[in-house]
PDB file of N, CA and C in Angstrom:
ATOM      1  N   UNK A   1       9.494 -11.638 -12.947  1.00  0.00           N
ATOM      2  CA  UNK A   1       8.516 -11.649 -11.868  1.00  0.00           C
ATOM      3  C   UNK A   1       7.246 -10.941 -12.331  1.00  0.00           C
ATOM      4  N   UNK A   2       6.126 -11.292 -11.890  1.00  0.00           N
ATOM      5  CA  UNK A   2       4.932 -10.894 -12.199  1.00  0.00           C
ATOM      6  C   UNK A   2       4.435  -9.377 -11.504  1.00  0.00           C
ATOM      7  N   UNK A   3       4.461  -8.132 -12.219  1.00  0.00           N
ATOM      8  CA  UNK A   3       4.401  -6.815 -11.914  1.00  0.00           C
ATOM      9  C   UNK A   3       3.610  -6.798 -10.833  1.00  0.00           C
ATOM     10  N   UNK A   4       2.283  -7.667 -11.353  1.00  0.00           N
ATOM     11  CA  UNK A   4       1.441  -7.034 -10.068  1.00  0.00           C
ATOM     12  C   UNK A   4       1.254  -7.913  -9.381  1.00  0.00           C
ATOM     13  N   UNK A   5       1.711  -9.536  -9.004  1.00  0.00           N
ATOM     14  CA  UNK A   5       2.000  -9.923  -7.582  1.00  0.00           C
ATOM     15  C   UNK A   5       3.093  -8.651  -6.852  1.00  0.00           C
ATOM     16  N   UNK A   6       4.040  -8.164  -7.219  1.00  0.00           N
ATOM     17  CA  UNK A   6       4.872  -7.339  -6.876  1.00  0.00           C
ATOM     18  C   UNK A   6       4.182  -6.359  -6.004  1.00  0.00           C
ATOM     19  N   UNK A   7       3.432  -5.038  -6.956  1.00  0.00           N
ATOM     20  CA  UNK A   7       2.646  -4.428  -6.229  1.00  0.00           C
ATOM     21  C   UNK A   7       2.065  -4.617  -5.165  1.00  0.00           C
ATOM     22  N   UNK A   8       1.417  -6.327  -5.116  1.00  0.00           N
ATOM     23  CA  UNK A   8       0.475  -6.727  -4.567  1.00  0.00           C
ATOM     24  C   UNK A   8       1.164  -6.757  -3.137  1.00  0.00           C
ATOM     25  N   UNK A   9       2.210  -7.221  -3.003  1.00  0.00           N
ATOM     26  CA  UNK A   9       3.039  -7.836  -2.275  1.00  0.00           C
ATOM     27  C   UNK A   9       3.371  -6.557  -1.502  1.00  0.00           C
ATOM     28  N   UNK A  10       4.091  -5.664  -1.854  1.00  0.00           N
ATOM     29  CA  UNK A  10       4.699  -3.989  -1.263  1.00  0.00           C
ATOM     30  C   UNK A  10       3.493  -3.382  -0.830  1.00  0.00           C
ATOM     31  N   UNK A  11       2.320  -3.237  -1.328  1.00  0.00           N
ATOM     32  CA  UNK A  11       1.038  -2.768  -0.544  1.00  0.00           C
ATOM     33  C   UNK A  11       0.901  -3.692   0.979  1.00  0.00           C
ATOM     34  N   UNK A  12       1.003  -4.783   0.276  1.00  0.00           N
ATOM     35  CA  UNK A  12       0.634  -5.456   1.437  1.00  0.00           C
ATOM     36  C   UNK A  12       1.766  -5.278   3.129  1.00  0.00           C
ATOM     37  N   UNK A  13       3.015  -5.467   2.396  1.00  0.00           N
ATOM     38  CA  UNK A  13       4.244  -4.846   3.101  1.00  0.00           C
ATOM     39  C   UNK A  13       4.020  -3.553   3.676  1.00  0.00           C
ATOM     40  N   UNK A  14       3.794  -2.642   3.160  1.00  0.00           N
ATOM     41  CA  UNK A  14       3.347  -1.281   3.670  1.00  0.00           C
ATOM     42  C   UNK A  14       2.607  -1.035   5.124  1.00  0.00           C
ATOM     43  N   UNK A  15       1.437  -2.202   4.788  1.00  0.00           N
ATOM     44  CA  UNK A  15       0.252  -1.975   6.073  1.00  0.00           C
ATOM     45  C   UNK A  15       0.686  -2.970   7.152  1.00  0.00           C
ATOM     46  N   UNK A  16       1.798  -4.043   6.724  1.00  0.00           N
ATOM     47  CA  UNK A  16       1.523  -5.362   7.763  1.00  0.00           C
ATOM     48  C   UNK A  16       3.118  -5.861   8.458  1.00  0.00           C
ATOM     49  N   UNK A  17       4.028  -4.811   7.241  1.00  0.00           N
ATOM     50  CA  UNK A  17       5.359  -5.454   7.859  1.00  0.00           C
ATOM     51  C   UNK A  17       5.722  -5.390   9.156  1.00  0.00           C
ATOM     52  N   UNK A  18       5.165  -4.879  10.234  1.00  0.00           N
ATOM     53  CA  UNK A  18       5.590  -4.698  11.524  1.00  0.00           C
ATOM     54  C   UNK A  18       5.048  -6.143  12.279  1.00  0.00           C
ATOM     55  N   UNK A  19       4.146  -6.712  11.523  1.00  0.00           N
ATOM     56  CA  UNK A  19       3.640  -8.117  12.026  1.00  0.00           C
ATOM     57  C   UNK A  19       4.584  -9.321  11.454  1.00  0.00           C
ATOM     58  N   UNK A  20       5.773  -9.326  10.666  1.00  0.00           N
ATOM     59  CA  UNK A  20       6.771  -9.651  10.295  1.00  0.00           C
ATOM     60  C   UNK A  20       7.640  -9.810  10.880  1.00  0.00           C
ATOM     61  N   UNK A  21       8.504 -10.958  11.616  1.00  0.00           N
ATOM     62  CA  UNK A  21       9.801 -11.075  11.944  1.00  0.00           C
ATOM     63  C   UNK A  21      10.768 -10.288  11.459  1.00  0.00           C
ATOM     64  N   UNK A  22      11.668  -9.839  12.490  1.00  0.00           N
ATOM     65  CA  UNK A  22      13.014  -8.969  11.800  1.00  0.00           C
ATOM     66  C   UNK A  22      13.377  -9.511  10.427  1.00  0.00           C
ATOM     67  N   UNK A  23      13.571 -10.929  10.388  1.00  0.00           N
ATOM     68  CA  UNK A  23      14.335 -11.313   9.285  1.00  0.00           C
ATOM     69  C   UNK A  23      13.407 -11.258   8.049  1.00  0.00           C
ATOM     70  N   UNK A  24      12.343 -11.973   8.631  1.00  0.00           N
ATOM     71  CA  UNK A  24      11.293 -11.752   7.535  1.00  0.00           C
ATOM     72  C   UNK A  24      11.121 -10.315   6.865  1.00  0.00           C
ATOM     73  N   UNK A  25      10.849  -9.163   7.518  1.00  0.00           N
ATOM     74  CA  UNK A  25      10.964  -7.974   7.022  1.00  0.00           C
ATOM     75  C   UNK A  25      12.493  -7.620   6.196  1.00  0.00           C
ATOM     76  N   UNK A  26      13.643  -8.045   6.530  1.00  0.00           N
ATOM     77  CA  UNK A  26      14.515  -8.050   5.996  1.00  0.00           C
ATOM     78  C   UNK A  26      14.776  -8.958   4.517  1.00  0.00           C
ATOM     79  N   UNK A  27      14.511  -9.637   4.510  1.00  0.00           N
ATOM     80  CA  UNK A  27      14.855 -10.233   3.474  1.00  0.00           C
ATOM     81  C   UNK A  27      13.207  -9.797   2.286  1.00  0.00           C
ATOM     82  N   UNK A  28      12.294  -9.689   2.880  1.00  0.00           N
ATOM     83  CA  UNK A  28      11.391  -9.204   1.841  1.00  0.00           C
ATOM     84  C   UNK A  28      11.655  -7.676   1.314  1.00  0.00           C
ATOM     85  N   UNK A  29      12.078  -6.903   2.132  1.00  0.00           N
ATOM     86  CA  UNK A  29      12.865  -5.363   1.823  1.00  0.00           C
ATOM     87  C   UNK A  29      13.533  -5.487   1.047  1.00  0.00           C
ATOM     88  N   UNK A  30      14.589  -6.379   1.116  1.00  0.00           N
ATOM     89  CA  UNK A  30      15.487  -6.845   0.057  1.00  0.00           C
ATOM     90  C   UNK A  30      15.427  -7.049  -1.227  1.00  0.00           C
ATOM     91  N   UNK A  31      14.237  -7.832  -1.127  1.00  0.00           N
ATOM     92  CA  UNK A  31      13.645  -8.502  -2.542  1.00  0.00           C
ATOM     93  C   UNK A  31      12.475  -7.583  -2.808  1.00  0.00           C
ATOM     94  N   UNK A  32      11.923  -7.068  -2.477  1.00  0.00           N
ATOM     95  CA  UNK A  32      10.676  -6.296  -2.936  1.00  0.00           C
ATOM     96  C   UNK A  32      11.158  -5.228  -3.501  1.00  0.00           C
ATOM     97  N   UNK A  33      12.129  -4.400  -2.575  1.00  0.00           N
ATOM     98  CA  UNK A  33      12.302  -2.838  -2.063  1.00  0.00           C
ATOM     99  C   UNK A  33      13.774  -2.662  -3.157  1.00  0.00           C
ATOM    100  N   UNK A  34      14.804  -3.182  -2.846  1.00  0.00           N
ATOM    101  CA  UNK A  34      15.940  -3.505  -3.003  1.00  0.00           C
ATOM    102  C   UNK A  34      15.887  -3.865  -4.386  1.00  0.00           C
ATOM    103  N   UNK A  35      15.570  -4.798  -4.892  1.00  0.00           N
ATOM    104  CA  UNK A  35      15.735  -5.747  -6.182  1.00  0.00           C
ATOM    105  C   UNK A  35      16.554  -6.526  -5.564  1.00  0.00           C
ATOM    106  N   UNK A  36      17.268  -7.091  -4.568  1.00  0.00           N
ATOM    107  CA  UNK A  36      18.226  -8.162  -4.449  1.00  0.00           C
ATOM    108  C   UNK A  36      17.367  -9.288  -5.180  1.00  0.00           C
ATOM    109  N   UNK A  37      18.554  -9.958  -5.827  1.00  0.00           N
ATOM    110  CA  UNK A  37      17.971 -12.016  -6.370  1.00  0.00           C
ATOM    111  C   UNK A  37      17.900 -12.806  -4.895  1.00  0.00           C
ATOM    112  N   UNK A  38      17.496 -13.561  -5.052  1.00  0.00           N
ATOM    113  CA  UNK A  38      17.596 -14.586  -4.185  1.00  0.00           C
ATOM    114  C   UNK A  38      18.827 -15.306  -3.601  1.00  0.00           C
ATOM    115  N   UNK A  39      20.272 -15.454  -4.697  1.00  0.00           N
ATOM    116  CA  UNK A  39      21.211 -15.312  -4.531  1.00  0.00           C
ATOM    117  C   UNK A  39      21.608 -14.771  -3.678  1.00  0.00           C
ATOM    118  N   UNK A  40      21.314 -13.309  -4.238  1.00  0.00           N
ATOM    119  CA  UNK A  40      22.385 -12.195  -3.908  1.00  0.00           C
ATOM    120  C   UNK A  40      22.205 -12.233  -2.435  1.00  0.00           C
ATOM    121  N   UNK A  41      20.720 -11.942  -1.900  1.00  0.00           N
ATOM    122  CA  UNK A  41      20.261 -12.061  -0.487  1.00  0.00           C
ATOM    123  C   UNK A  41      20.811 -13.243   0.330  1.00  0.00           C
ATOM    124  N   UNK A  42      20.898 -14.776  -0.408  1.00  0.00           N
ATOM    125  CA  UNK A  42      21.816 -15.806   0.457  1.00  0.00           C
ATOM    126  C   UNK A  42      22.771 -14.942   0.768  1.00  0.00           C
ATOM    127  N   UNK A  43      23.594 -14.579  -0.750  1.00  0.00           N
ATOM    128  CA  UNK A  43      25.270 -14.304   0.005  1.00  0.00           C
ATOM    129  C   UNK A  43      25.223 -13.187   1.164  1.00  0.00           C
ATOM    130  N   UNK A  44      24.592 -11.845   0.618  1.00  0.00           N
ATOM    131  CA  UNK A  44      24.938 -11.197   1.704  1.00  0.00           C
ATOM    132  C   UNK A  44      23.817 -11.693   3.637  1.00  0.00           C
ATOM    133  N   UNK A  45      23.541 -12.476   3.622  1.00  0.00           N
ATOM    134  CA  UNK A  45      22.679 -12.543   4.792  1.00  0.00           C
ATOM    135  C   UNK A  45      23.747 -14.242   4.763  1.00  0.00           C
ATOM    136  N   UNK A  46      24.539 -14.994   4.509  1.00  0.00           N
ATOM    137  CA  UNK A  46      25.236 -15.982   4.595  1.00  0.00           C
ATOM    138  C   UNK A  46      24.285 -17.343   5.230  1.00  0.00           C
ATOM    139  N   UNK A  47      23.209 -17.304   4.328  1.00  0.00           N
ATOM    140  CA  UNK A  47      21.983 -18.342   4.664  1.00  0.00           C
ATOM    141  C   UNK A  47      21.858 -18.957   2.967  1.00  0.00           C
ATOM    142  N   UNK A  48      21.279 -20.088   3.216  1.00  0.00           N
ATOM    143  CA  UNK A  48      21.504 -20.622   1.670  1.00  0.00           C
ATOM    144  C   UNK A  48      19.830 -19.912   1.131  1.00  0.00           C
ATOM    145  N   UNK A  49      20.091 -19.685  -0.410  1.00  0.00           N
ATOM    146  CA  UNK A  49      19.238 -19.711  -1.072  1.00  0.00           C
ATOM    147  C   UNK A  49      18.150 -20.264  -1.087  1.00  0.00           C
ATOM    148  N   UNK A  50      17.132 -21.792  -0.704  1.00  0.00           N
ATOM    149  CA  UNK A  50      16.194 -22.122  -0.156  1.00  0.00           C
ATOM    150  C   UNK A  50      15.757 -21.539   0.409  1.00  0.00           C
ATOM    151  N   UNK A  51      16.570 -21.537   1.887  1.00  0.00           N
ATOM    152  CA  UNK A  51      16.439 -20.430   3.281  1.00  0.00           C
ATOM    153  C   UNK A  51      15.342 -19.090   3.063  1.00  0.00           C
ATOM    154  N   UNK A  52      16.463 -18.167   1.740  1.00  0.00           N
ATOM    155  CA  UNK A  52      15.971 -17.211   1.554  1.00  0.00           C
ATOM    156  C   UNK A  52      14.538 -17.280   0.616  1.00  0.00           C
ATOM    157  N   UNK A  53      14.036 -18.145  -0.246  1.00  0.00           N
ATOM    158  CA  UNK A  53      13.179 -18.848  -0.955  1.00  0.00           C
ATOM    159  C   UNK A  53      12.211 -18.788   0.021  1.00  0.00           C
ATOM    160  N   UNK A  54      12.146 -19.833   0.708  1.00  0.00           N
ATOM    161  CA  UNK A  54      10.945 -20.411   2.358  1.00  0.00           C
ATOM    162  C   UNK A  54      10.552 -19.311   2.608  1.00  0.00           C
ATOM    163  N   UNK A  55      11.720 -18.247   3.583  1.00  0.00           N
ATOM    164  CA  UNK A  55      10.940 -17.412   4.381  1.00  0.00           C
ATOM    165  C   UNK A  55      10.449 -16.267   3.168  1.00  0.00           C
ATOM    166  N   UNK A  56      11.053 -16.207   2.411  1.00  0.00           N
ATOM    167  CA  UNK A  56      10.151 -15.321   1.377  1.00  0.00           C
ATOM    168  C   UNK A  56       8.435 -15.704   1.001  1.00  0.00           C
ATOM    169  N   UNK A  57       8.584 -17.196   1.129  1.00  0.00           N
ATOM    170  CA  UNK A  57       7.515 -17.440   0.627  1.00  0.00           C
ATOM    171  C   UNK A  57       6.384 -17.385   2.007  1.00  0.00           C
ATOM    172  N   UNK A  58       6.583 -17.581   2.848  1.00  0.00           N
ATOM    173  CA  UNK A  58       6.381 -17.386   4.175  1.00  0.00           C
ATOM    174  C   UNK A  58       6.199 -16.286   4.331  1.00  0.00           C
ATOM    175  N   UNK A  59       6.388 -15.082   4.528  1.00  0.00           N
ATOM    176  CA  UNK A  59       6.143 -14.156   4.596  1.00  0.00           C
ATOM    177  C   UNK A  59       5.317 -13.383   3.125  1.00  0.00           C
ATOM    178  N   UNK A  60       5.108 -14.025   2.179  1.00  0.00           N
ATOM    179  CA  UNK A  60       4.006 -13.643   1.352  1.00  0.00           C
ATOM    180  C   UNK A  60       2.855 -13.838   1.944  1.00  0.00           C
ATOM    181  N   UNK A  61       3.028 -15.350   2.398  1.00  0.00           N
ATOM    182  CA  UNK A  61       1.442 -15.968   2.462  1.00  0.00           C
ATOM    183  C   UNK A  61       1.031 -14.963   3.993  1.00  0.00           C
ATOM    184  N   UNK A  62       2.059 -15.278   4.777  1.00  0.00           N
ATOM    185  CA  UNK A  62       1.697 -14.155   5.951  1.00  0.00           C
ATOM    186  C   UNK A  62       0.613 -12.653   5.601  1.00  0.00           C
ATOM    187  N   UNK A  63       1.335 -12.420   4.762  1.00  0.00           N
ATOM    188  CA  UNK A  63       0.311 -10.787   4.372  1.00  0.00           C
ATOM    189  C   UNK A  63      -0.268 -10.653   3.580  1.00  0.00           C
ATOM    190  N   UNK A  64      -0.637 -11.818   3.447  1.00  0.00           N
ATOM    191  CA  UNK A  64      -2.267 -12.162   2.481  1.00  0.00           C
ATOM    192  C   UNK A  64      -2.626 -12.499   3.372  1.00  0.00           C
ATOM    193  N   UNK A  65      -2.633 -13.025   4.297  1.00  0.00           N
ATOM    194  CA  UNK A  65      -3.793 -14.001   5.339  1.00  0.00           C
ATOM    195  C   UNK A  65      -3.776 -13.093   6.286  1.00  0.00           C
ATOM    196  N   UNK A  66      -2.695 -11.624   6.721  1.00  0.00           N
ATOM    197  CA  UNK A  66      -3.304 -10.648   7.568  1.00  0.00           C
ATOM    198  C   UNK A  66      -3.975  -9.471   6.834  1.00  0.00           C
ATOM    199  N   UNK A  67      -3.948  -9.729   5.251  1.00  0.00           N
ATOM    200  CA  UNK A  67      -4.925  -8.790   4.790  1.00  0.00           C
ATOM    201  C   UNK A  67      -6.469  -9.322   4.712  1.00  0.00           C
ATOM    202  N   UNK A  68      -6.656 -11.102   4.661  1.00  0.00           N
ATOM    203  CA  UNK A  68      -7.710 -11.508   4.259  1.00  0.00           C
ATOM    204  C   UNK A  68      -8.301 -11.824   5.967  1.00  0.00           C
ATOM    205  N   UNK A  69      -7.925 -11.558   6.964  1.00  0.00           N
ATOM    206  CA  UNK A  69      -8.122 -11.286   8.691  1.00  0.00           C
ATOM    207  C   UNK A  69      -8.979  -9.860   8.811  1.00  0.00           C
ATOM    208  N   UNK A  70      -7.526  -8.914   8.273  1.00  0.00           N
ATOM    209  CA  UNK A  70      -7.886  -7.586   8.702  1.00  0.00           C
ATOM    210  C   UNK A  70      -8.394  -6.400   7.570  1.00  0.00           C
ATOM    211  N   UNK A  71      -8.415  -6.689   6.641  1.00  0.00           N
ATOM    212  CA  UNK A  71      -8.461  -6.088   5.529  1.00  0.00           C
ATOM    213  C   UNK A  71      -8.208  -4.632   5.262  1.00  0.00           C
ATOM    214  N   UNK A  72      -7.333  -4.368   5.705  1.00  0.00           N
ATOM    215  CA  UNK A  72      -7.090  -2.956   5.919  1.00  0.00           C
ATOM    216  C   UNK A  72      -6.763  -2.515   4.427  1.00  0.00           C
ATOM    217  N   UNK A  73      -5.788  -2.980   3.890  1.00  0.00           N
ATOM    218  CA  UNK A  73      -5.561  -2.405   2.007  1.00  0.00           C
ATOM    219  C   UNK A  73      -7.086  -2.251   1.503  1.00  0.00           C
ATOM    220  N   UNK A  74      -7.833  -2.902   1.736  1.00  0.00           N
ATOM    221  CA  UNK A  74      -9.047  -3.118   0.969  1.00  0.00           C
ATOM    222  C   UNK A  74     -10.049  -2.101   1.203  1.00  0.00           C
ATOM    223  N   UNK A  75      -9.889  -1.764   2.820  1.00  0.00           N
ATOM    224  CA  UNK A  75     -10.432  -0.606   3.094  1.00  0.00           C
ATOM    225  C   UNK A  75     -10.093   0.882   2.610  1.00  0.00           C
ATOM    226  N   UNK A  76      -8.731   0.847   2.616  1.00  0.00           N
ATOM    227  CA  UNK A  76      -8.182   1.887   2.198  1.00  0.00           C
ATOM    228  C   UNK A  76      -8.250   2.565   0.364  1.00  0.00           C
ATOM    229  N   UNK A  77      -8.279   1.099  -0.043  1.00  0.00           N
ATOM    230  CA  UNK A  77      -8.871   1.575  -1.764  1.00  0.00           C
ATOM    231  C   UNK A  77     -10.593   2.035  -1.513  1.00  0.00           C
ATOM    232  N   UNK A  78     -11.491   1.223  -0.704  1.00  0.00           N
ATOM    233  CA  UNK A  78     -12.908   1.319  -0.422  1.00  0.00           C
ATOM    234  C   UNK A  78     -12.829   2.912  -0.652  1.00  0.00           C
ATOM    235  N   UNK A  79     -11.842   3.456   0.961  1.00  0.00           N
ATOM    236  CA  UNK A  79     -12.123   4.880   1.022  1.00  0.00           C
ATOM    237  C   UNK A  79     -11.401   5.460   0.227  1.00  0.00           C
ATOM    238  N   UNK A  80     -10.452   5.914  -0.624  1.00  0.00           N
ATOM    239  CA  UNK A  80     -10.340   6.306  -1.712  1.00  0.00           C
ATOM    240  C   UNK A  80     -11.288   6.313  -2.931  1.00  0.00           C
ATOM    241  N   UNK A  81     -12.067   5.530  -3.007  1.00  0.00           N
ATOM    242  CA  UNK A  81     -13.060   5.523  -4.018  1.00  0.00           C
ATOM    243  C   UNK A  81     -14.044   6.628  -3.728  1.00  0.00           C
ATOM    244  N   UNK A  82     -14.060   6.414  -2.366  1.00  0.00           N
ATOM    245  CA  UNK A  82     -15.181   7.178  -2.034  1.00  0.00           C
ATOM    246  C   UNK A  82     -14.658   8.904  -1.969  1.00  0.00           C
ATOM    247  N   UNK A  83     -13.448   8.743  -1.612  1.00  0.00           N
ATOM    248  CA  UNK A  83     -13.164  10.436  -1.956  1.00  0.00           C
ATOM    249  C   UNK A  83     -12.723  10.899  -3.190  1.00  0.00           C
ATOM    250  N   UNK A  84     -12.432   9.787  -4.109  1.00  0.00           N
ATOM    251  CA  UNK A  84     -12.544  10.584  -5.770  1.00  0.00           C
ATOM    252  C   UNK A  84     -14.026  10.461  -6.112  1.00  0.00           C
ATOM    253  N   UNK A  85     -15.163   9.862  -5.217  1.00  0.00           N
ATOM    254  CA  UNK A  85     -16.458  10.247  -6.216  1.00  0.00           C
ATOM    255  C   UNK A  85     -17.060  11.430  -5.431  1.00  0.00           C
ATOM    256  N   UNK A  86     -16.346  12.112  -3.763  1.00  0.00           N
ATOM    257  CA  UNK A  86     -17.141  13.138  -3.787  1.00  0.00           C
ATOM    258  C   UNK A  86     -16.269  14.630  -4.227  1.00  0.00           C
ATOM    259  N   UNK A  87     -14.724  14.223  -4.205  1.00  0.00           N
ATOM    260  CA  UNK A  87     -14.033  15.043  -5.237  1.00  0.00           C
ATOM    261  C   UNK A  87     -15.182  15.393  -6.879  1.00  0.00           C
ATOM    262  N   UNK A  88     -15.180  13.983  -7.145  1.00  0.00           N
ATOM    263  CA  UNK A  88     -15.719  14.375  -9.171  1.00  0.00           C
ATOM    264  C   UNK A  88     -17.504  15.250  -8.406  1.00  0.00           C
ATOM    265  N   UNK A  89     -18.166  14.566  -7.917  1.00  0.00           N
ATOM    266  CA  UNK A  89     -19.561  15.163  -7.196  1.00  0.00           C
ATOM    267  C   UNK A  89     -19.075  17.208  -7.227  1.00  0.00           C
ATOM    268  N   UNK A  90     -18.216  17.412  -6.370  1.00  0.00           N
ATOM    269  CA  UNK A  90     -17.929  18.976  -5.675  1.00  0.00           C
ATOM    270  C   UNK A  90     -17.628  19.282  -7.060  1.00  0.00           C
ATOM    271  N   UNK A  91     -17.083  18.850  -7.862  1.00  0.00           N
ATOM    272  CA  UNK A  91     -16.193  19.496  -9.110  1.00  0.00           C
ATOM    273  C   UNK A  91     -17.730  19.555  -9.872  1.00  0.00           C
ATOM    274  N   UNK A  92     -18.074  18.501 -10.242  1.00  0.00           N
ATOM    275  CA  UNK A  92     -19.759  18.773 -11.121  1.00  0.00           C
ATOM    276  C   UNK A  92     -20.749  19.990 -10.316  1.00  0.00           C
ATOM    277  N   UNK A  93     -20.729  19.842  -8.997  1.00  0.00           N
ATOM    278  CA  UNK A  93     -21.172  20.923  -8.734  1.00  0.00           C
ATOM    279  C   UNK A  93     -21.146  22.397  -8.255  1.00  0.00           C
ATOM    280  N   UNK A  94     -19.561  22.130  -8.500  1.00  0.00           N
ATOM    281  CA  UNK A  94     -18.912  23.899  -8.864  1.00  0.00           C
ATOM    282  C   UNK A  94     -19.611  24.852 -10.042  1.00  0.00           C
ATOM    283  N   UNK A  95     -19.869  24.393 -10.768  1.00  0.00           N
ATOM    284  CA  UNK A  95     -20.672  25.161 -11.984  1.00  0.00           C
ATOM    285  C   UNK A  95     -21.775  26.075 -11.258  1.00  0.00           C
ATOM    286  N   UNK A  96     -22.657  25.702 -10.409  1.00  0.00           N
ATOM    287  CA  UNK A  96     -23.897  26.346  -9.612  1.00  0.00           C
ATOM    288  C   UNK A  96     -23.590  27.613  -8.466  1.00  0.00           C
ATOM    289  N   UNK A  97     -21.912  27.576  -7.956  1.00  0.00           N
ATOM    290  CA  UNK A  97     -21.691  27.758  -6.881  1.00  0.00           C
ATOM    291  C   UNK A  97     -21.334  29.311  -7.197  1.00  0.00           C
ATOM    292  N   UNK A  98     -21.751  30.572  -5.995  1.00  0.00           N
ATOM    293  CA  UNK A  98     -21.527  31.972  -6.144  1.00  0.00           C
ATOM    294  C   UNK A  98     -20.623  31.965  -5.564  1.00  0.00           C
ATOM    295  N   UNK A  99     -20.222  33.175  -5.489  1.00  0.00           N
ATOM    296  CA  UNK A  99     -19.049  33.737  -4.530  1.00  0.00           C
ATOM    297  C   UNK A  99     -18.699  33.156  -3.149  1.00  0.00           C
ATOM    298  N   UNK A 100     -19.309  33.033  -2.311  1.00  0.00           N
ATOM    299  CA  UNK A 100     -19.696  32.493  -1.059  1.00  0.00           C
ATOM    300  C   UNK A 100     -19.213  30.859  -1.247  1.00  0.00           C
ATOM    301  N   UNK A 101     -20.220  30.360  -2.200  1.00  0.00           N
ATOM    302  CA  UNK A 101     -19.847  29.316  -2.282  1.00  0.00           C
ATOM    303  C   UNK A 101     -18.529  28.699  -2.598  1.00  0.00           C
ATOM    304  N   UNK A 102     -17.949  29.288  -3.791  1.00  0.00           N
ATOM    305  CA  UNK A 102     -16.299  29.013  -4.676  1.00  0.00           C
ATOM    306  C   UNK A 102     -15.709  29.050  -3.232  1.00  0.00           C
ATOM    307  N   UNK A 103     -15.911  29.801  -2.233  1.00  0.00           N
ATOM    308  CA  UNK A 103     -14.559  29.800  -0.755  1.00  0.00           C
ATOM    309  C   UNK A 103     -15.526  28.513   0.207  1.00  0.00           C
ATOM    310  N   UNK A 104     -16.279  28.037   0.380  1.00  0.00           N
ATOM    311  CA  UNK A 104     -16.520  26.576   0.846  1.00  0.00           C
ATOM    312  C   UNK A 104     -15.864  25.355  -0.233  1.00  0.00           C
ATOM    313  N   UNK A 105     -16.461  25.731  -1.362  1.00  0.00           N
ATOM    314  CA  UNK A 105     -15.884  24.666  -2.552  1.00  0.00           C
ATOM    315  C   UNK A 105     -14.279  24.589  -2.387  1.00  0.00           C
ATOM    316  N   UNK A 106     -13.783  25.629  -2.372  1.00  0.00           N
ATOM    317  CA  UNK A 106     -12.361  25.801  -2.265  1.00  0.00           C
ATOM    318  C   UNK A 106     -12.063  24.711  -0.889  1.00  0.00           C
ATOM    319  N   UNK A 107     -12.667  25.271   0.301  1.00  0.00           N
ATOM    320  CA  UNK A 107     -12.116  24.259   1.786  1.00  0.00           C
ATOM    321  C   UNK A 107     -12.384  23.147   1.866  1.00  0.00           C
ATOM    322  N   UNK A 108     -13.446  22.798   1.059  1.00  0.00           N
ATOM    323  CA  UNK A 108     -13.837  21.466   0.947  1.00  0.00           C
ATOM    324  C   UNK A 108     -12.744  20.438   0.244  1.00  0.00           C
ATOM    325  N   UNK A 109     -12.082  21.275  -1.270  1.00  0.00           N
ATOM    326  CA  UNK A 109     -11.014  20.896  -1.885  1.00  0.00           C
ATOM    327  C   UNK A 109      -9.649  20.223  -1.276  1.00  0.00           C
ATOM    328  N   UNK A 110      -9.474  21.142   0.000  1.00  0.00           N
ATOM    329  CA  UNK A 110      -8.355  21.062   0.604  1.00  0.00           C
ATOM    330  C   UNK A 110      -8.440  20.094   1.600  1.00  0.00           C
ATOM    331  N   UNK A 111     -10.084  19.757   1.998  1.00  0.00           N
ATOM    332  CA  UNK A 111      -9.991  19.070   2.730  1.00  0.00           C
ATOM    333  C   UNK A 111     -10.239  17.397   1.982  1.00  0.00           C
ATOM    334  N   UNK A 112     -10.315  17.334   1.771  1.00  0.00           N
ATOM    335  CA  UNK A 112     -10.427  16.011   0.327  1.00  0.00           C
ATOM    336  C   UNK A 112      -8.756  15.684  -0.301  1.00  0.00           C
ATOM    337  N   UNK A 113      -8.081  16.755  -0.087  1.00  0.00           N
ATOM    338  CA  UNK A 113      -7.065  16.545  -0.427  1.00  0.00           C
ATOM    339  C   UNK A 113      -5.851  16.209   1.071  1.00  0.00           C
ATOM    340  N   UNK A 114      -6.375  16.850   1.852  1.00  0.00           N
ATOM    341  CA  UNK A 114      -5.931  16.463   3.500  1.00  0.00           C
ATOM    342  C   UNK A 114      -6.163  15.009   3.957  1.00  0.00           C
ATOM    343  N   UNK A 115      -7.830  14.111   3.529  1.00  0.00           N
ATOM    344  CA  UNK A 115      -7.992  13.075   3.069  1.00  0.00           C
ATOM    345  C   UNK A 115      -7.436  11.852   2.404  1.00  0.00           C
ATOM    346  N   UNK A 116      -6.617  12.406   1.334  1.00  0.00           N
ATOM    347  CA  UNK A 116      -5.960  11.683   0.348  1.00  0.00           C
ATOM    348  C   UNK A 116      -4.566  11.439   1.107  1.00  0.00           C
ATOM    349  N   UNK A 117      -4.345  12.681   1.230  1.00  0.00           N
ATOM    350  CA  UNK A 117      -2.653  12.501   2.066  1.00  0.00           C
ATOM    351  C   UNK A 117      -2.810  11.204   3.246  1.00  0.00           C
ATOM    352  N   UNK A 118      -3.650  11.396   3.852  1.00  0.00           N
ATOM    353  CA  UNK A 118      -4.051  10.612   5.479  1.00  0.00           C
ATOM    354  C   UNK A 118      -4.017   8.795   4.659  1.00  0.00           C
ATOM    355  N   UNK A 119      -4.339   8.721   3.217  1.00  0.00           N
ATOM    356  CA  UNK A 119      -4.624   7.182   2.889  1.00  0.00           C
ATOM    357  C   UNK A 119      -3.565   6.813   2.684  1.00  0.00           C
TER     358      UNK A 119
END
């Protein structure tokens, strides 16, 4: 399987699986999350292999077309970009900063990093 359809696919899972049918979320958990084969997922879900094939494929195209709707992944790298360039910015301009300053530089740190957690 191709690494980064994979990735592509579990990001996308991340932000959209709740817009997913039970089964649909199930059987992509399976295969994404899991490693189950396609097989393996027929036998244990007792649906034939096609079955599990379709709605797999079905539920790809699903969360591409609610990322290319809503674009939320896309936003979320957007704003990450934007907080590692004012992370590298604060760090270049730590060199200038006095006493006073190093304890703002410092909260600012934490808060950039409070940031990161939230993406």
């Amino acid at each position: 399987m191709d690494i980064e359809k994979m990735v592509q696919i579990e990001i996308l899972y991340s932000q959209y699986a709740s817009l997913l049918t039970p089964k649909q979320r199930e059987i992509v958990s399976m295969y994404y999350e899991e490693d189950y084969s396609l097989g393996e997922i027929s036998q244990i879900l007792n649906i034939s292999r096609q079955s599990v094939y379709d709605s797999l494929k079905r539920s790809e195209n699903s969360l591409k077309e609610y990322e290319s709707k809503l674009g939320i992944v896309e936003k979320f790298k957007n704003i990450e970009n934007i907080v590692d360039k004012l992370a590298e910015k604060l760090e270049e301009l730590s060199v200038y900063f006095d006493k006073d300053d190093a304890e703002n530089s410092t909260q600012l740190k934490v808060l950039i990093e409070e940031i990161r957690e939230l993406i």
